[in-house]
Protein backbone atom coordinates (compact mmCIF):
# COMPACT_ATOMS: atom_id res chain seq x y z
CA UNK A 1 -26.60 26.19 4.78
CA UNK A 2 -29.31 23.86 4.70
CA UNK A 3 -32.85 25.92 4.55
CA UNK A 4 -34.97 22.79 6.73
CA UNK A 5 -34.12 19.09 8.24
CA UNK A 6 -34.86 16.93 5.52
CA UNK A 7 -34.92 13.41 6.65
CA UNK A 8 -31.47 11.57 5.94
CA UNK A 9 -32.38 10.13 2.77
CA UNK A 10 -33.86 13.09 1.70
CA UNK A 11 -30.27 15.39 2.23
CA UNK A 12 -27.83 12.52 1.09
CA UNK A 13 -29.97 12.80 -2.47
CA UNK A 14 -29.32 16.16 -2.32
CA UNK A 15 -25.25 15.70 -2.19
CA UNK A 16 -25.33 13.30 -4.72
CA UNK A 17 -27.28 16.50 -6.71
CA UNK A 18 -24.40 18.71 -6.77
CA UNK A 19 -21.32 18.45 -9.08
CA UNK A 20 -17.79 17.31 -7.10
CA UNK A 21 -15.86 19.86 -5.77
CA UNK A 22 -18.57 21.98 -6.90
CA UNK A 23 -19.30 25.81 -4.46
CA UNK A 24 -22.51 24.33 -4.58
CA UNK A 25 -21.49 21.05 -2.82
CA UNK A 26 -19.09 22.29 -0.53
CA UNK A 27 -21.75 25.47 0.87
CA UNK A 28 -24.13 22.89 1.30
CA UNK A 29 -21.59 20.27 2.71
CA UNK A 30 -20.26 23.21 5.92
CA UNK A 31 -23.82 24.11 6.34
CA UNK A 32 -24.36 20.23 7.37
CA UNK A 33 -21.72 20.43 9.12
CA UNK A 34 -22.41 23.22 11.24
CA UNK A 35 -26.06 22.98 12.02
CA UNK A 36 -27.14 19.43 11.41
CA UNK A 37 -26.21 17.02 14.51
CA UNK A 38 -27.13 13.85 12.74
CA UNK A 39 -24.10 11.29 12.86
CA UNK A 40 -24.78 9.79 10.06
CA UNK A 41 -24.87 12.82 7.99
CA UNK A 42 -21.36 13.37 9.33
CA UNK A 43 -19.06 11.16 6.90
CA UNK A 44 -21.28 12.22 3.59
CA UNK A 45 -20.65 15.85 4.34
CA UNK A 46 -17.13 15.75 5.17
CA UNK A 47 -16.29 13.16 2.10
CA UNK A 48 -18.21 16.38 -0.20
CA UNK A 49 -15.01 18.48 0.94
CA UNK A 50 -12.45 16.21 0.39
CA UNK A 51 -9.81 18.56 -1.61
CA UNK A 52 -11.34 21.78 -0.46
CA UNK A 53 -9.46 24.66 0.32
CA UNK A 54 -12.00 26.62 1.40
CA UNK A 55 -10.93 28.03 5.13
CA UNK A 56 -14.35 28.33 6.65
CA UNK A 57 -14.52 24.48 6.58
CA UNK A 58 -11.57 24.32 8.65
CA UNK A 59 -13.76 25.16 11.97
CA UNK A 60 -16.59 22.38 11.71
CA UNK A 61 -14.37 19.49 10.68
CA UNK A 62 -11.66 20.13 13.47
CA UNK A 63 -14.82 20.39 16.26
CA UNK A 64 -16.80 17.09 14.56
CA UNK A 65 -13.04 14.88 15.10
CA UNK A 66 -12.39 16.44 18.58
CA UNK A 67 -16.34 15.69 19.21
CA UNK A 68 -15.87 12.12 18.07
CA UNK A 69 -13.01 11.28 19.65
CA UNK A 70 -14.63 11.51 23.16
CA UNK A 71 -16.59 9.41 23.85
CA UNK A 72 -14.27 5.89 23.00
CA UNK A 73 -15.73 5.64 19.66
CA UNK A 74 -19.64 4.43 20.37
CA UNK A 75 -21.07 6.77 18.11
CA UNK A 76 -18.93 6.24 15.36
CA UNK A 77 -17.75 2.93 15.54
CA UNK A 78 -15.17 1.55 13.12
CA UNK A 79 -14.07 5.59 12.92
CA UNK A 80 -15.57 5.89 9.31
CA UNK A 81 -16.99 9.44 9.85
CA UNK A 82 -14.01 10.53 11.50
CA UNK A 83 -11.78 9.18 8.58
CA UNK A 84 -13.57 11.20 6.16
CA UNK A 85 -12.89 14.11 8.08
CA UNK A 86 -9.08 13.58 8.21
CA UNK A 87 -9.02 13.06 4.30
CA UNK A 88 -11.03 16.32 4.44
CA UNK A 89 -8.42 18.27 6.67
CA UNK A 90 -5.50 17.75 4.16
CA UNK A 91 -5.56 21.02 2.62
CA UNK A 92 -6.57 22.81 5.32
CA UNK A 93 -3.89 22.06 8.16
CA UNK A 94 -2.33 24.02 10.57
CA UNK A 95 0.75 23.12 12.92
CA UNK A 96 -1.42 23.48 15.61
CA UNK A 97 -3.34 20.29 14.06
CA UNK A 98 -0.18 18.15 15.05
CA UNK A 99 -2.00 17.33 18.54
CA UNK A 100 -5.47 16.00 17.31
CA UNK A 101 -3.34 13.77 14.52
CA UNK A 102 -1.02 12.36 17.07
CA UNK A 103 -3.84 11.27 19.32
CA UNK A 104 -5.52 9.59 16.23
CA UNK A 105 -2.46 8.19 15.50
CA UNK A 106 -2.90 5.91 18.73
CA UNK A 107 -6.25 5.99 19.08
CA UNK A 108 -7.13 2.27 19.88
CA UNK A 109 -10.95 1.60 20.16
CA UNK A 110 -13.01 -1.76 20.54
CA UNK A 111 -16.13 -2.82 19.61
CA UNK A 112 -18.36 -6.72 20.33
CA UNK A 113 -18.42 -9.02 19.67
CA UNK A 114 -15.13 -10.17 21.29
CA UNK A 115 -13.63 -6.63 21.64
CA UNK A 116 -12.03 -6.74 18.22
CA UNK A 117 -10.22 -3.85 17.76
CA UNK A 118 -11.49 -1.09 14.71
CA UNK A 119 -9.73 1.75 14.65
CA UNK A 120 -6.66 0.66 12.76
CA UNK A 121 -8.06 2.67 9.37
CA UNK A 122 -8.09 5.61 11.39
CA UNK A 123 -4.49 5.31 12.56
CA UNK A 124 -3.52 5.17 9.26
CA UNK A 125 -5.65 7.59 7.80
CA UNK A 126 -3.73 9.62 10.54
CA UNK A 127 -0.60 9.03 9.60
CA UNK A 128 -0.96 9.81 6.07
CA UNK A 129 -2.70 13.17 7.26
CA UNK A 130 0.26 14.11 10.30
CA UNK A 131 3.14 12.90 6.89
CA UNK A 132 0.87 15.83 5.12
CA UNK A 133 1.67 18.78 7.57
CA UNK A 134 4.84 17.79 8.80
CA UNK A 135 6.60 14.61 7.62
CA UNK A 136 9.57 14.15 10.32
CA UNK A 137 7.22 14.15 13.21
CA UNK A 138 5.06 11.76 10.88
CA UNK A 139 8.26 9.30 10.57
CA UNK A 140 8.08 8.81 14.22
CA UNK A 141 4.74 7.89 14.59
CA UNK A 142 4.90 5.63 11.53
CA UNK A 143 8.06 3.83 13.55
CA UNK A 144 5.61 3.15 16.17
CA UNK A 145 2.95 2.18 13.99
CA UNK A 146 4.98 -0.41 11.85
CA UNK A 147 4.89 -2.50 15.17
CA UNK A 148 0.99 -1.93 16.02
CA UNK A 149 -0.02 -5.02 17.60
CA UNK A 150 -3.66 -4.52 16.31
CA UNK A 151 -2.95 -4.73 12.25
CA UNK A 152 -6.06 -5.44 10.35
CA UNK A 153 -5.56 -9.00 8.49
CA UNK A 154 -6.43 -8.28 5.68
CA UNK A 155 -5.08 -4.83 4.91
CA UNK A 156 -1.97 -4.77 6.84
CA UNK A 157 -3.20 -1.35 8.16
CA UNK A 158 -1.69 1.21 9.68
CA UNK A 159 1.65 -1.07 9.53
CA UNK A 160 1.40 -0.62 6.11
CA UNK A 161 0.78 3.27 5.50
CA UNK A 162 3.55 3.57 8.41
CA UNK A 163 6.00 1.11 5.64
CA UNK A 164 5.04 3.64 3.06
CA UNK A 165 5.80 6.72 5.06
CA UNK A 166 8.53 5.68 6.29
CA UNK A 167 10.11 4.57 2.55
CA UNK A 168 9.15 7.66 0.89
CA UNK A 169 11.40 9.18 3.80
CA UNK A 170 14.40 6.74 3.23
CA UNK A 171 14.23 5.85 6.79
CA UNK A 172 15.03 2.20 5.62
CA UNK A 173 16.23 1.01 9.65
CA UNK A 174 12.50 0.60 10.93
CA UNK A 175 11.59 -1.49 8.19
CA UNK A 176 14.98 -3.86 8.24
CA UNK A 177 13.88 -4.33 11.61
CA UNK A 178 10.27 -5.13 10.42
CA UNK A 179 11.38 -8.21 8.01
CA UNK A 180 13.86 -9.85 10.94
CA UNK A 181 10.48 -10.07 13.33
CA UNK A 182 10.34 -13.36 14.79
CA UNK A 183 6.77 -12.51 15.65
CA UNK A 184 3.00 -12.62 12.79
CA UNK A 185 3.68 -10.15 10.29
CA UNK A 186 1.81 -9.15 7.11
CA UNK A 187 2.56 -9.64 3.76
CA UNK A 188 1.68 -6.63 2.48
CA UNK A 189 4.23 -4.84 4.93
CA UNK A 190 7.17 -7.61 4.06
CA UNK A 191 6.64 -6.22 0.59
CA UNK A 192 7.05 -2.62 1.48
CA UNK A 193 9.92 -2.87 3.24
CA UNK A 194 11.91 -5.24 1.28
CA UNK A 195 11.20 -2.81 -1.38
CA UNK A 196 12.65 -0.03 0.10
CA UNK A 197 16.38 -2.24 1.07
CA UNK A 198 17.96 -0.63 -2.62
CA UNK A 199 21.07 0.22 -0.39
CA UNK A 200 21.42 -2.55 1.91
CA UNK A 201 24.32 -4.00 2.28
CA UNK A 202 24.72 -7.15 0.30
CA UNK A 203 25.62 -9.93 3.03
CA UNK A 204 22.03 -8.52 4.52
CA UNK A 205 20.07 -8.84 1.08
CA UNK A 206 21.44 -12.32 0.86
CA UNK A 207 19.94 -13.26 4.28
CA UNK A 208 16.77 -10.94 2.95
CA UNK A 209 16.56 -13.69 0.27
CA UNK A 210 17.57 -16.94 2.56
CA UNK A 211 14.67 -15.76 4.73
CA UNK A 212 11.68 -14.48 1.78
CA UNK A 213 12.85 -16.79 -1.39
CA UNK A 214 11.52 -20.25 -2.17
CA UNK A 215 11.45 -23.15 -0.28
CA UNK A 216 10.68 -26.40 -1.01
CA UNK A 217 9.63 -26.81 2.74
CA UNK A 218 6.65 -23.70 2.71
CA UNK A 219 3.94 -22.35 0.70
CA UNK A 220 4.91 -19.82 -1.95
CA UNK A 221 4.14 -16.22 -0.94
CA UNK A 222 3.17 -14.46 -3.86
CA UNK A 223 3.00 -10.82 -3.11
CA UNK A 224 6.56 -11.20 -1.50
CA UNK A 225 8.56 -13.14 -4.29
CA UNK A 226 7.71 -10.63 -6.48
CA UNK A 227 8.59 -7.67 -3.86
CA UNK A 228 12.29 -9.89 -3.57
CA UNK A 229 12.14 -9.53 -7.42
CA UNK A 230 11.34 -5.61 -7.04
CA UNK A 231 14.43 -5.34 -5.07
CA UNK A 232 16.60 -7.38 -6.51
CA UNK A 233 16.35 -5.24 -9.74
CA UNK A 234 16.33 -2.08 -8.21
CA UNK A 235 19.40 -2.71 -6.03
CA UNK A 236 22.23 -0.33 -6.20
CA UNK A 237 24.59 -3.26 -6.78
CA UNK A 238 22.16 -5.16 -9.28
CA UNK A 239 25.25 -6.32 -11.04
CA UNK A 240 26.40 -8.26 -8.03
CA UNK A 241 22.65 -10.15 -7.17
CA UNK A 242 22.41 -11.10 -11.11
CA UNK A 243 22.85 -14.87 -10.10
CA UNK A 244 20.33 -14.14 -7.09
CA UNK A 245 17.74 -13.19 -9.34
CA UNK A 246 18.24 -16.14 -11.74
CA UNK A 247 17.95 -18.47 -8.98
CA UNK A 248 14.71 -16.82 -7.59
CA UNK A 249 13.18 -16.95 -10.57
CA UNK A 250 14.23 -21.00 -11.65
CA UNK A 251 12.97 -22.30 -8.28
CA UNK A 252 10.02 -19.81 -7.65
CA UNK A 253 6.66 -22.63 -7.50
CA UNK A 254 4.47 -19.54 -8.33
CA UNK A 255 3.73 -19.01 -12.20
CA UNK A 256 2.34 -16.09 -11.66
CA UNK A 257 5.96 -14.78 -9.81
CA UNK A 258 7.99 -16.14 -12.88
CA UNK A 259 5.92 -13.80 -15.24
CA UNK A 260 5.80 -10.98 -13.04
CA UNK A 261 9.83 -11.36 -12.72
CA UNK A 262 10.15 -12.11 -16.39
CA UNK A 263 7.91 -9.29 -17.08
CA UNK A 264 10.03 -6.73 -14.98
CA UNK A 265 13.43 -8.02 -16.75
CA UNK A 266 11.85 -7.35 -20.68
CA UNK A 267 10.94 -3.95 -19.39
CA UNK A 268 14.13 -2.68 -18.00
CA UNK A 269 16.40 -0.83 -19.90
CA UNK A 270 19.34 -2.79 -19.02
CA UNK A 271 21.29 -5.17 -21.31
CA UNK A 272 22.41 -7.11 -18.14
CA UNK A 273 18.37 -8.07 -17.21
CA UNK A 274 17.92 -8.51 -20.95
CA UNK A 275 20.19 -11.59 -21.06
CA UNK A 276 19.15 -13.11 -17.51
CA UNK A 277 16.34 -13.32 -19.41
CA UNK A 278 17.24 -15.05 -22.13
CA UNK A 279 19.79 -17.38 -19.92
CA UNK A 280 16.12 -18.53 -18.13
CA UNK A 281 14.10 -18.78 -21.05
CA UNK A 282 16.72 -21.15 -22.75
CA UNK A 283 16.44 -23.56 -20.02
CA UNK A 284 12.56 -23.84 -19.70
CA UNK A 285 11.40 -26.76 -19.91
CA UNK A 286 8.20 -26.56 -18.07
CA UNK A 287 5.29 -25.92 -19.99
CA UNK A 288 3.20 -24.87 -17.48
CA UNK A 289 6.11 -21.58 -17.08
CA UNK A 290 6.87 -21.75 -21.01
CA UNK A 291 4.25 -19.72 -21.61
CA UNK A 292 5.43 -17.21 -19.66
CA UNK A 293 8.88 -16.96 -20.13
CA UNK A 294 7.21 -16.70 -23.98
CA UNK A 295 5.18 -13.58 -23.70
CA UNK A 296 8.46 -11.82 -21.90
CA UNK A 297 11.01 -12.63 -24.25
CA UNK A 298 8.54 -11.60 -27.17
CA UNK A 299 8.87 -7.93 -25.57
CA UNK A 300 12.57 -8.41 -26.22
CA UNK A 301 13.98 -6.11 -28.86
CA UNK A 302 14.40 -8.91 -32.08
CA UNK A 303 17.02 -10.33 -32.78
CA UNK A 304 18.75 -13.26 -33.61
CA UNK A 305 18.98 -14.72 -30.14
CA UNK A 306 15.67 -14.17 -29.03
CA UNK A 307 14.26 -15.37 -32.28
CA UNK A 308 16.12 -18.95 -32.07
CA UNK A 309 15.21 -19.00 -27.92
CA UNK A 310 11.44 -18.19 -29.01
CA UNK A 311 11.61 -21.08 -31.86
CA UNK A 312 12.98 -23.51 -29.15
CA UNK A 313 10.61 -22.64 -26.82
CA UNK A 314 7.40 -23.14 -29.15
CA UNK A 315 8.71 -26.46 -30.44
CA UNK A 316 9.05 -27.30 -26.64
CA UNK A 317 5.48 -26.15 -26.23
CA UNK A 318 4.28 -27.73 -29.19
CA UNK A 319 5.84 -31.32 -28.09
CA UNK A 320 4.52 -31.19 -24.71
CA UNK A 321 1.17 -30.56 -25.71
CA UNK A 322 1.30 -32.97 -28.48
């Protein structure tokens, strides 16, 4: 426990003195906790025992996220100190913890100017925390969350920690439901849950890829070409979307999609991916995608077809640049 108030800058230096994870650390860390009232000393301290096991910090954490989540958020706006306290709790929950998670799971606070909403990190951080302790009652809340209508812009959060939970449980319904929204959704959270379609039937992949895959007519999502990629190869009936994933990668506008997709088809074990491939690389023409479609086929295994593709490809290069 800490012998004197030291000003703020004075106990932060200390942390930063002691080793991670350290006994040191996380004494001096509980001792904060418990007798120093200073806010901003709150989210240092409890980041110090992220990982802990140690019981006895159990008590102060638990009465610093109750304390915090009085008052609306206006003394710890944008939730930062309590989010370091939920990363702290994860090895030290109880089922009686359920409670305090679900209410931070719709916690929904507001700060100027225009009442932006700022608690969407600490949804998610409590979601990830509630999947921790007890992972069916976290599926439920992360059904709710994939639909928050407060989703930061730029991280896709919680909508996209509730995608995650809810894939790593197989509950693949939630997030069908997610990519047919009529309504703004996020990129990031299209990606999850096409991702997570491996067993969808294939009439609804094809309308999957109608909907996601390029169009002449809009701009060329990046992040979610490559997710259609991700699931077209990891499909359960691969075999069956092989002409799918040739055309997705011949019309894709994006470069940077054709070498992702060309990278993933060198890497797989699978003969089948090997010669979609090759069938693509044969037809370049483009030489702003030849170089791409190079650098994949070069992680080929050699042989006498990839050797006369790669020649026809460089003498493509070579003419286009000469």
């Amino acid at each position: 426990m800490p012998s004197k108030r030291g000003s703020v800058a004075d106990v932060l230096a200390r942390l930063d003195s002691h080793k991670a994870g350290s006994p040191e650390l996380q004494n001096y860390a509980i001792g904060l906790l418990r007798s120093d009232k200073r806010l901003s000393l709150v989210g240092p301290a409890a980041q110090a025992l992220v990982g802990t096991t140690r019981e006895e910090a159990r008590g102060p954490l638990v009465d610093w996220l109750e304390r915090l989540g009085e008052d609306g958020g206006r003394r710890d706006s944008g939730a930062s100190a309590r989010i370091a306290i939920l990363r702290a709790l994860q090895r030290l929950l109880l089922p009686e913890d359920a409670r305090i998670l679900g209410r931070a799971c719709l916690t929904y606070e507001y700060a100027p100017p225009g009442r932006m909403e700022v608690a969407a990190m600490l949804r998610a951080t409590a979601l990830t925390t509630l999947d921790v302790l007890d992972s069916a009652l976290a599926a439920q809340y992360a059904a709710r969350l994939l639909f928050d209508q407060h989703v930061e812009e730029m991280s896709g959060e919680p909508a996209l920690t509730a995608a995650r939970v809810l894939a790593s449980r197989h509950q693949t319904i939630p997030l069908l439901a997610y990519l047919h929204r009529t309504s703004r959704v996020s990129s990031e959270v299209v990606a999850e849950c096409l991702r997570a379609q491996t067993a969808l039937p294939l009439p609804l992949v094809h309308e999957l890829i109608a909907r996601f895959g390029p169009d002449d007519d809009a701009d060329t999502d990046e992040m979610v070409e490559s997710a259609l990629v991700d699931l077209l190869v990891s499909h359960e009936e691969r075999q069956s979307l092989l002409d799918d994933l040739f055309q997705l990668l011949w019309n894709t506008k994006s470069t940077l999609v054709l070498r992702y997709g060309a990278t993933v088809l060198a890497a797989a074990r699978d003969d089948g991916l090997h010669q979609l491939l090759l069938d693509l690389a044969e037809q370049e023409e483009e030489p702003a995608r030849l170089g791409a479609m190079i650098d994949a086929v070069q992680l080929l295994p050699e042989d006498d077809d990839s050797k006369k593709i790669l020649e026809r490809m460089y003498d493509s290069l070579a003419s286009a640049e000469g």
